[in-house]
N, C-alpha and C. Protein backbone atom coordinates (compact mmCIF):
# COMPACT_ATOMS: atom_id res chain seq x y z
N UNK A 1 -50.30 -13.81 29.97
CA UNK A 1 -49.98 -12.45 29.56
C UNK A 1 -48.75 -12.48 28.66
N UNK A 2 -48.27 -11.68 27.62
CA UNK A 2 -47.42 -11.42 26.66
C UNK A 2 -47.00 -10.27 27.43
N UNK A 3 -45.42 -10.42 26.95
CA UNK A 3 -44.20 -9.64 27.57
C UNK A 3 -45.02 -7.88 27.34
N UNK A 4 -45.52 -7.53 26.71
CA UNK A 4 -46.17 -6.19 26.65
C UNK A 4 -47.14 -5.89 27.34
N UNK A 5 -47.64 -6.64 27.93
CA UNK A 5 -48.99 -6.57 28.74
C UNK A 5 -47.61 -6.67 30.40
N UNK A 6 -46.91 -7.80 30.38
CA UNK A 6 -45.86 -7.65 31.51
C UNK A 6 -45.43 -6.15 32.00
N UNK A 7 -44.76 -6.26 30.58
CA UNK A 7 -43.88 -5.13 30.44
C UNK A 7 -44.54 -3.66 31.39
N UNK A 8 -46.04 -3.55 30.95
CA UNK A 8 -46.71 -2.42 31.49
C UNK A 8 -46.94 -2.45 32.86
N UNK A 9 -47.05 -3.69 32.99
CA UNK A 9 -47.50 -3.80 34.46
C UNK A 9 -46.77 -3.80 35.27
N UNK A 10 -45.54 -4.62 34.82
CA UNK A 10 -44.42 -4.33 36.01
C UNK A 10 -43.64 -3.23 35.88
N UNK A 11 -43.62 -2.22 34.71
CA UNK A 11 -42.69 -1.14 34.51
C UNK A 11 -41.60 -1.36 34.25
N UNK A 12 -40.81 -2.66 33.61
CA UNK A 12 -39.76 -3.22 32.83
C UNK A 12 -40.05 -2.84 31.95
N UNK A 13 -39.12 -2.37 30.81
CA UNK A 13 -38.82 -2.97 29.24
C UNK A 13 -38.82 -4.35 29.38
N UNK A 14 -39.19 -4.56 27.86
CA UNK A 14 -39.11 -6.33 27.25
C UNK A 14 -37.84 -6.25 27.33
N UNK A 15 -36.86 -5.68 26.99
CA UNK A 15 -35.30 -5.84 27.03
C UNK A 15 -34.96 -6.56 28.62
N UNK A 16 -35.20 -5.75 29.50
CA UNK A 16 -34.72 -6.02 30.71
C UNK A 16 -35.47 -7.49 31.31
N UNK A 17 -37.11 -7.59 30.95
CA UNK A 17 -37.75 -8.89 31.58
C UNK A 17 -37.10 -9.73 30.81
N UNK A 18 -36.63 -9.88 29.68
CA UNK A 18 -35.85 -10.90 28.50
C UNK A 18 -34.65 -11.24 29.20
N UNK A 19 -33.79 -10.38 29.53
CA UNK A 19 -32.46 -10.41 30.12
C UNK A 19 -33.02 -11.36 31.52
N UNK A 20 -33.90 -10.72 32.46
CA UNK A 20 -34.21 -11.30 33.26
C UNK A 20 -34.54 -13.59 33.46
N UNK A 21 -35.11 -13.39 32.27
CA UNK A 21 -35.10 -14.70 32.26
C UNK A 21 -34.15 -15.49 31.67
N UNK A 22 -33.07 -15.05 30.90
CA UNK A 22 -31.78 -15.21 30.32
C UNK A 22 -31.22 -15.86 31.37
N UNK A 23 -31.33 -14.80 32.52
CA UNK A 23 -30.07 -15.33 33.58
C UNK A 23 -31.03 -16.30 34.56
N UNK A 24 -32.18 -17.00 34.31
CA UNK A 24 -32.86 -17.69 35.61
C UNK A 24 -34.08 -16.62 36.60
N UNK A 25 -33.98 -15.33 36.85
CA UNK A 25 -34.34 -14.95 38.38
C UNK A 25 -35.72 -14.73 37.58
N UNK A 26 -36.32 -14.96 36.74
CA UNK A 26 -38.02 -15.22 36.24
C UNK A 26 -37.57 -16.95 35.19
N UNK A 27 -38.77 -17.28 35.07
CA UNK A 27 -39.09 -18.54 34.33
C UNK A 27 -40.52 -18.64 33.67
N UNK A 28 -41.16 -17.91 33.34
CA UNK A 28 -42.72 -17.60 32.40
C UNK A 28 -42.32 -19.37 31.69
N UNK A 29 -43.91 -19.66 31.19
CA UNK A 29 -44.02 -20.67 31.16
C UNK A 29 -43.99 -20.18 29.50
N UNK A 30 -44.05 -21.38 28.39
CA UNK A 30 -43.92 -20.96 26.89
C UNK A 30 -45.42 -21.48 26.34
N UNK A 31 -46.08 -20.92 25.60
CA UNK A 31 -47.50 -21.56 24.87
C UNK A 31 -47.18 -22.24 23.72
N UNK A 32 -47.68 -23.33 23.31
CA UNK A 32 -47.71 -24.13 22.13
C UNK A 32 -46.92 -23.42 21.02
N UNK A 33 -47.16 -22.10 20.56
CA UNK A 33 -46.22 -21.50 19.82
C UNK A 33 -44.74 -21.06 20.35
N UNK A 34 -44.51 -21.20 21.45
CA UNK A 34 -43.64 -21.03 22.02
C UNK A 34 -43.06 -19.48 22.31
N UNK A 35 -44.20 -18.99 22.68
CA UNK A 35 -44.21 -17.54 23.17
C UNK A 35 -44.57 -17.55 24.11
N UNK A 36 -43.85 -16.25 25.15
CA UNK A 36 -43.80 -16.37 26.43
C UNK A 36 -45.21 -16.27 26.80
N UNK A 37 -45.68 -16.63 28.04
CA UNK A 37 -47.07 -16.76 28.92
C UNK A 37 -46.65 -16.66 30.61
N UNK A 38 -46.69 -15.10 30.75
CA UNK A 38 -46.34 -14.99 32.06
C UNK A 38 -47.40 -15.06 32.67
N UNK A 39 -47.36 -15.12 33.70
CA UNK A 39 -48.75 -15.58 34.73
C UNK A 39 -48.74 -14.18 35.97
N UNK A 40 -49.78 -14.11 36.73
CA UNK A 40 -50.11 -12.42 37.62
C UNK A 40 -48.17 -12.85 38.91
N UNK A 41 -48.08 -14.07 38.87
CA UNK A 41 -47.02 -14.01 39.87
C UNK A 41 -45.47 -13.98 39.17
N UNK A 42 -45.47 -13.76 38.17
CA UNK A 42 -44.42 -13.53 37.04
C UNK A 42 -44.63 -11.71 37.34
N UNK A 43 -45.15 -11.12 37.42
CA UNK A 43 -45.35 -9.84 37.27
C UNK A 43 -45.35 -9.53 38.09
N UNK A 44 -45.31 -9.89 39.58
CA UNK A 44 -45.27 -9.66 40.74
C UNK A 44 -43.78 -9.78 40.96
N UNK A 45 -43.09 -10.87 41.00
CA UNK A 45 -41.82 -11.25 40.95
C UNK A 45 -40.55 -10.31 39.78
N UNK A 46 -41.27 -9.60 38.72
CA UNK A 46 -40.63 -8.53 38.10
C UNK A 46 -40.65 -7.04 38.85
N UNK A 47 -41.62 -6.66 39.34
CA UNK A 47 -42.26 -5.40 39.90
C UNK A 47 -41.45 -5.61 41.27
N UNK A 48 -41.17 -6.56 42.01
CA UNK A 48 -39.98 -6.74 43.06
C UNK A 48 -38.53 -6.48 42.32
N UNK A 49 -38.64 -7.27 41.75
CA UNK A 49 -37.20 -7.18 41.29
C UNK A 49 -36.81 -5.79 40.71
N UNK A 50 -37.76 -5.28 40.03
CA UNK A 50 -37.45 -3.79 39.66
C UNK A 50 -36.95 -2.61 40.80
N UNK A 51 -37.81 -3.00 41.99
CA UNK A 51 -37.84 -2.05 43.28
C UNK A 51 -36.35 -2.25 43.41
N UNK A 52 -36.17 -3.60 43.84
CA UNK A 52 -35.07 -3.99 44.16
C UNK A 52 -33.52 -3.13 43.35
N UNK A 53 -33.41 -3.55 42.24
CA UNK A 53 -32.64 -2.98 41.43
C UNK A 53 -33.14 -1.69 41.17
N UNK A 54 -33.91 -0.90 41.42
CA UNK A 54 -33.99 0.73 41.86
C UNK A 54 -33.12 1.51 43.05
N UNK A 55 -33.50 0.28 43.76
CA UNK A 55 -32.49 0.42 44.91
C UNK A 55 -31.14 0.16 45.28
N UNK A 56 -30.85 -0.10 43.60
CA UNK A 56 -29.42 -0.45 43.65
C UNK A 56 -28.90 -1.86 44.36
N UNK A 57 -29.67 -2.76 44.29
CA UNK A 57 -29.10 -4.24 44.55
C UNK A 57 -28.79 -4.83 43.35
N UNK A 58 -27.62 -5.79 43.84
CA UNK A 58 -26.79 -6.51 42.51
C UNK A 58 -27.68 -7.83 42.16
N UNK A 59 -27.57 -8.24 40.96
CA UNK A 59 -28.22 -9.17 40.05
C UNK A 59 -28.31 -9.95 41.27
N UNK A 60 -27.19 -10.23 42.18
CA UNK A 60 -26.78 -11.82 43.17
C UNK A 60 -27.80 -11.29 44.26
N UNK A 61 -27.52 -10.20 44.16
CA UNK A 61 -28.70 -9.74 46.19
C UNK A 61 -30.37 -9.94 45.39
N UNK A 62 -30.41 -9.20 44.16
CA UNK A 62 -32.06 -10.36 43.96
C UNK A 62 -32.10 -11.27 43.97
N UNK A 63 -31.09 -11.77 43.18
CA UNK A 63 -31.54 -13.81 43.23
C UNK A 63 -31.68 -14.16 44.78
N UNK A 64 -30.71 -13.91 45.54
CA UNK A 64 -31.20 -13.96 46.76
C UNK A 64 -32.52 -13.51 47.15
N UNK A 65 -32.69 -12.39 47.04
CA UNK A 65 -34.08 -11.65 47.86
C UNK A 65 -35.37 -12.07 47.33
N UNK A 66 -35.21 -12.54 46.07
CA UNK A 66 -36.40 -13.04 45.22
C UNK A 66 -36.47 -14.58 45.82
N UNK A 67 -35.12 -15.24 46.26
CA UNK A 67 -35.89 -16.50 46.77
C UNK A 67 -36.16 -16.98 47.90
N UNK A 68 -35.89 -15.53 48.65
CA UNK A 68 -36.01 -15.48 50.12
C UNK A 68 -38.15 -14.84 50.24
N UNK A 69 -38.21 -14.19 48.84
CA UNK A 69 -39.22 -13.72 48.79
C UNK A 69 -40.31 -14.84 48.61
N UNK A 70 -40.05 -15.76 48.27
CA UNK A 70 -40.35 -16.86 47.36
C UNK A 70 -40.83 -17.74 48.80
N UNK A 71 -39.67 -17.84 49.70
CA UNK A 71 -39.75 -18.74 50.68
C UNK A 71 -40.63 -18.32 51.93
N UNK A 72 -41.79 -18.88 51.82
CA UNK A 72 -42.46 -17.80 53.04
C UNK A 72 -42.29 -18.69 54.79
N UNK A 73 -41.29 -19.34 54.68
CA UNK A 73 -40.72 -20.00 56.14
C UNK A 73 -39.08 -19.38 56.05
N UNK A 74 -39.08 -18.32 55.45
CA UNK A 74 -38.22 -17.71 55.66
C UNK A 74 -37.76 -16.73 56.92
N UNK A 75 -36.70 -16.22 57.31
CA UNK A 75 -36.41 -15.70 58.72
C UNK A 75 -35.59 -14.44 57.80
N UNK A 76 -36.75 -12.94 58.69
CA UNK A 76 -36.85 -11.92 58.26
C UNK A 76 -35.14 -11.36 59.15
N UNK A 77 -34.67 -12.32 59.44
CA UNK A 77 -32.93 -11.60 59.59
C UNK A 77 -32.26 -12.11 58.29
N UNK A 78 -32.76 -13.01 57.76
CA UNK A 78 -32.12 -13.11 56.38
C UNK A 78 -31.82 -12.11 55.78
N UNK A 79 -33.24 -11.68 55.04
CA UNK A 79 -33.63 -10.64 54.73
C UNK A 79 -32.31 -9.44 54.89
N UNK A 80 -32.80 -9.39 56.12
CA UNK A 80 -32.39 -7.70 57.02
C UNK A 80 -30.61 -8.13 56.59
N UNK A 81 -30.07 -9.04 56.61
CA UNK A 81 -28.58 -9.15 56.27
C UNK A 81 -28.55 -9.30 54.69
N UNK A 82 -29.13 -9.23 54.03
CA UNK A 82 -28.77 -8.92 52.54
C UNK A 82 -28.97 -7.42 52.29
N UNK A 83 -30.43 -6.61 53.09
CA UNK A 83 -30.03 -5.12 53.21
C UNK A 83 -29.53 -4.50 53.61
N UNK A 84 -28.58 -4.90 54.91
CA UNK A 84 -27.91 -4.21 55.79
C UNK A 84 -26.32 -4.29 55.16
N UNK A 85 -26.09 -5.46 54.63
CA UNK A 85 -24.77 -5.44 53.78
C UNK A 85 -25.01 -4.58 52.30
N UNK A 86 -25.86 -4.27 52.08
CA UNK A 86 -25.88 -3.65 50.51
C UNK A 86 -26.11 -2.23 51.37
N UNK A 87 -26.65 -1.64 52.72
CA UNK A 87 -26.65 -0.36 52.91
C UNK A 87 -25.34 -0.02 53.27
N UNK A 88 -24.37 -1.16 53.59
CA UNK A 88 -22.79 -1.00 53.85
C UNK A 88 -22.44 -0.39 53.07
N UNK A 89 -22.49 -1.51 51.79
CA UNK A 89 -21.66 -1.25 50.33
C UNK A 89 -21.83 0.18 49.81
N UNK A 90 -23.27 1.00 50.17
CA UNK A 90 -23.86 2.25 49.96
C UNK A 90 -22.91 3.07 50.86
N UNK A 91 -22.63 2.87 52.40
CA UNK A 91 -21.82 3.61 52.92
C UNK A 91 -20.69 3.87 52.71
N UNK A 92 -20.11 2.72 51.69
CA UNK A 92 -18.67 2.79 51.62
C UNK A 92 -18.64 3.68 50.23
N UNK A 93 -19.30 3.36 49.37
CA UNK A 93 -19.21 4.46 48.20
C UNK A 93 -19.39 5.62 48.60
N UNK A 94 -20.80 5.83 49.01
CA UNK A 94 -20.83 7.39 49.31
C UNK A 94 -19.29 7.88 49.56
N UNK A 95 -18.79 7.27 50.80
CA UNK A 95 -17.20 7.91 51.30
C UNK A 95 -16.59 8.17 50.56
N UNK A 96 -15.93 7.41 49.46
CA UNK A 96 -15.15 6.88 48.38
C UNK A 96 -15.78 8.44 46.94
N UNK A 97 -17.14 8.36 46.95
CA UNK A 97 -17.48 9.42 46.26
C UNK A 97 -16.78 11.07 47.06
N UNK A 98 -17.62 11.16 48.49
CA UNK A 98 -17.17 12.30 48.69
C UNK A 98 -15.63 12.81 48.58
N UNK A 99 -14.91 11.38 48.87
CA UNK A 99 -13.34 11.55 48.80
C UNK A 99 -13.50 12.12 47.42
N UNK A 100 -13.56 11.56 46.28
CA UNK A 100 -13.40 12.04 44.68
C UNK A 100 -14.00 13.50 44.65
N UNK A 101 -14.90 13.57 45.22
CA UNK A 101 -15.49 15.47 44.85
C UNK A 101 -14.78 16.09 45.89
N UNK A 102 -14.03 16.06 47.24
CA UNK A 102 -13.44 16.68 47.27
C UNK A 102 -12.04 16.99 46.75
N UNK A 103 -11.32 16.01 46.62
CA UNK A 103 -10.11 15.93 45.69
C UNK A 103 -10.02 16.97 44.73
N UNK A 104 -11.26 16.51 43.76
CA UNK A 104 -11.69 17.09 42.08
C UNK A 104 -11.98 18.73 42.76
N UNK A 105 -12.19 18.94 44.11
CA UNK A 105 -12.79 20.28 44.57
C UNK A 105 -11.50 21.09 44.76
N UNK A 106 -10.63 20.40 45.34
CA UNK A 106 -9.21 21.10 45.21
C UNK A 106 -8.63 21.29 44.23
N UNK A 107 -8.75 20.53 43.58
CA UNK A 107 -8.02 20.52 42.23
C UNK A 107 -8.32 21.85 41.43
N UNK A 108 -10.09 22.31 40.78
CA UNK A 108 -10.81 22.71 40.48
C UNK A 108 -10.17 24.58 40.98
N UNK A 109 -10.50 24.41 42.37
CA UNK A 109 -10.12 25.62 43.23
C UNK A 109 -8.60 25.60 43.07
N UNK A 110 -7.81 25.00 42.46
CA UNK A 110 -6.32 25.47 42.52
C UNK A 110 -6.19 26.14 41.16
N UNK A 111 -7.11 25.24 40.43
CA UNK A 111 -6.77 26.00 38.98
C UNK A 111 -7.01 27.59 39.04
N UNK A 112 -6.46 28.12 37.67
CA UNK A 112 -6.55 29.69 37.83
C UNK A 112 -7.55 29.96 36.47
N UNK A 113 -7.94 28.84 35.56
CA UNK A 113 -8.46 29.00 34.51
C UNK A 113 -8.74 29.83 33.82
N UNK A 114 -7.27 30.31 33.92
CA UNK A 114 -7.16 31.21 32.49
C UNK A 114 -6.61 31.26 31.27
N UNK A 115 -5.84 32.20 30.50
CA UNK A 115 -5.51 31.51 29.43
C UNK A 115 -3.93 30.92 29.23
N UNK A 116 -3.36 30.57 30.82
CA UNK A 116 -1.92 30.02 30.05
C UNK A 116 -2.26 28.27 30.44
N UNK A 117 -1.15 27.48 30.15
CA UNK A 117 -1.68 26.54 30.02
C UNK A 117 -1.17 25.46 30.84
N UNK A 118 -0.87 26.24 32.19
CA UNK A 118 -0.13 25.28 34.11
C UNK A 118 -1.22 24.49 34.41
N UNK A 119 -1.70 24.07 34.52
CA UNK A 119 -3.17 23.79 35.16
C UNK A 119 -3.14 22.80 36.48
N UNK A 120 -3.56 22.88 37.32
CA UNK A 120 -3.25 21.70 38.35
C UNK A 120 -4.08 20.83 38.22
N UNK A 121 -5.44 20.97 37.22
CA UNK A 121 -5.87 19.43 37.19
C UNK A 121 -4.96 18.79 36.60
N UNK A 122 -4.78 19.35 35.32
CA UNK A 122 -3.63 18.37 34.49
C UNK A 122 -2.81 17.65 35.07
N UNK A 123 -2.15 18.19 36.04
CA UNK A 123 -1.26 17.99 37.09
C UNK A 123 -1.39 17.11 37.63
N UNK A 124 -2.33 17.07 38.57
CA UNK A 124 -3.14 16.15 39.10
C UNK A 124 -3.57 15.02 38.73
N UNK A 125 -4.11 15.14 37.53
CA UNK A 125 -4.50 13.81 36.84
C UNK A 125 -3.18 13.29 36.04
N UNK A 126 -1.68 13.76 35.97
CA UNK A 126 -0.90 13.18 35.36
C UNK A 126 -0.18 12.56 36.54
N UNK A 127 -0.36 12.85 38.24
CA UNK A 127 0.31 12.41 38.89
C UNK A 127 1.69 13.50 38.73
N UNK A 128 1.80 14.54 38.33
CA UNK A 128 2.81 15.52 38.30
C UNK A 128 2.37 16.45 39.97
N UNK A 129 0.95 16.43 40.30
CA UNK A 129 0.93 17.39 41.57
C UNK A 129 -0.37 16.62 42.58
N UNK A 130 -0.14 17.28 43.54
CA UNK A 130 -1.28 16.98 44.07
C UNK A 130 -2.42 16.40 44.04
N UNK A 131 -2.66 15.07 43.76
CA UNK A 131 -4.28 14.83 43.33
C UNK A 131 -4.78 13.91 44.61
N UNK A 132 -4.20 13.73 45.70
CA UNK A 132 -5.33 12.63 46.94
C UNK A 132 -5.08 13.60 47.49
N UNK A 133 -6.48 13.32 48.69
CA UNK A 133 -6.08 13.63 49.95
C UNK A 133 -5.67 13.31 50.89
């Protein structure tokens, strides 16, 4: 198969399956002209990796998960500890987010936004007032 026929099937851009094999986590084999020739498990192994990185895993948690995927004497706590640390990393942002919208929520609600020109975001974001909680 040619990266366009890939491309459709796994729901990558050629940009991203290109990048993909740039860094190693695909390897398509090359034809006499030396154009790519992915095979049905090249497209399988993209269409994971896509889920994957939908789901917000880092380049390193696929290479992992793709060769844990790869390994079928593999031990499904592996697994479960590369998702359970990336649903961490998810818990800790979320926090880290809600901290920022509420902050930005005070801030927002202090202003009087009208036309003189005190403002407590300004404030805030210059480190002149209030900006953590």
């Amino acid at each position: 198969m040619n990266i366009g026929d890939v491309s459709e099937a796994s729901g990558l851009p050629p940009k991203t399956i290109r990048y993909y094999e740039d860094i190693g986590l695909i390897r398509p084999s090359r034809s006499a002209n030396g154009y790519r020739d992915f095979a049905d498990a090249d497209v399988h192994k993209l269409a994971f990796l896509g889920r994957a990185r939908s789901l917000g895993f880092s380049i390193d948690d696929c290479r992992t998960l793709l060769s844990l995927y790869e390994d079928r004497s593999r031990a499904s706590a592996d697994v479960k500890a590369v998702a359970t640390e990336h649903m961490n990393r998810i818990g800790r942002k979320i926090e880290e987010l809600a901290a920022m919208r509420d902050t930005l929520g005070d801030l927002v609600k202090r202003c009087k936004g009208n036309d003189r020109p005190d403002c407590p975001i300004i404030d805030g974001l210059s480190g002149k007032g209030k900006c953590e909680r």
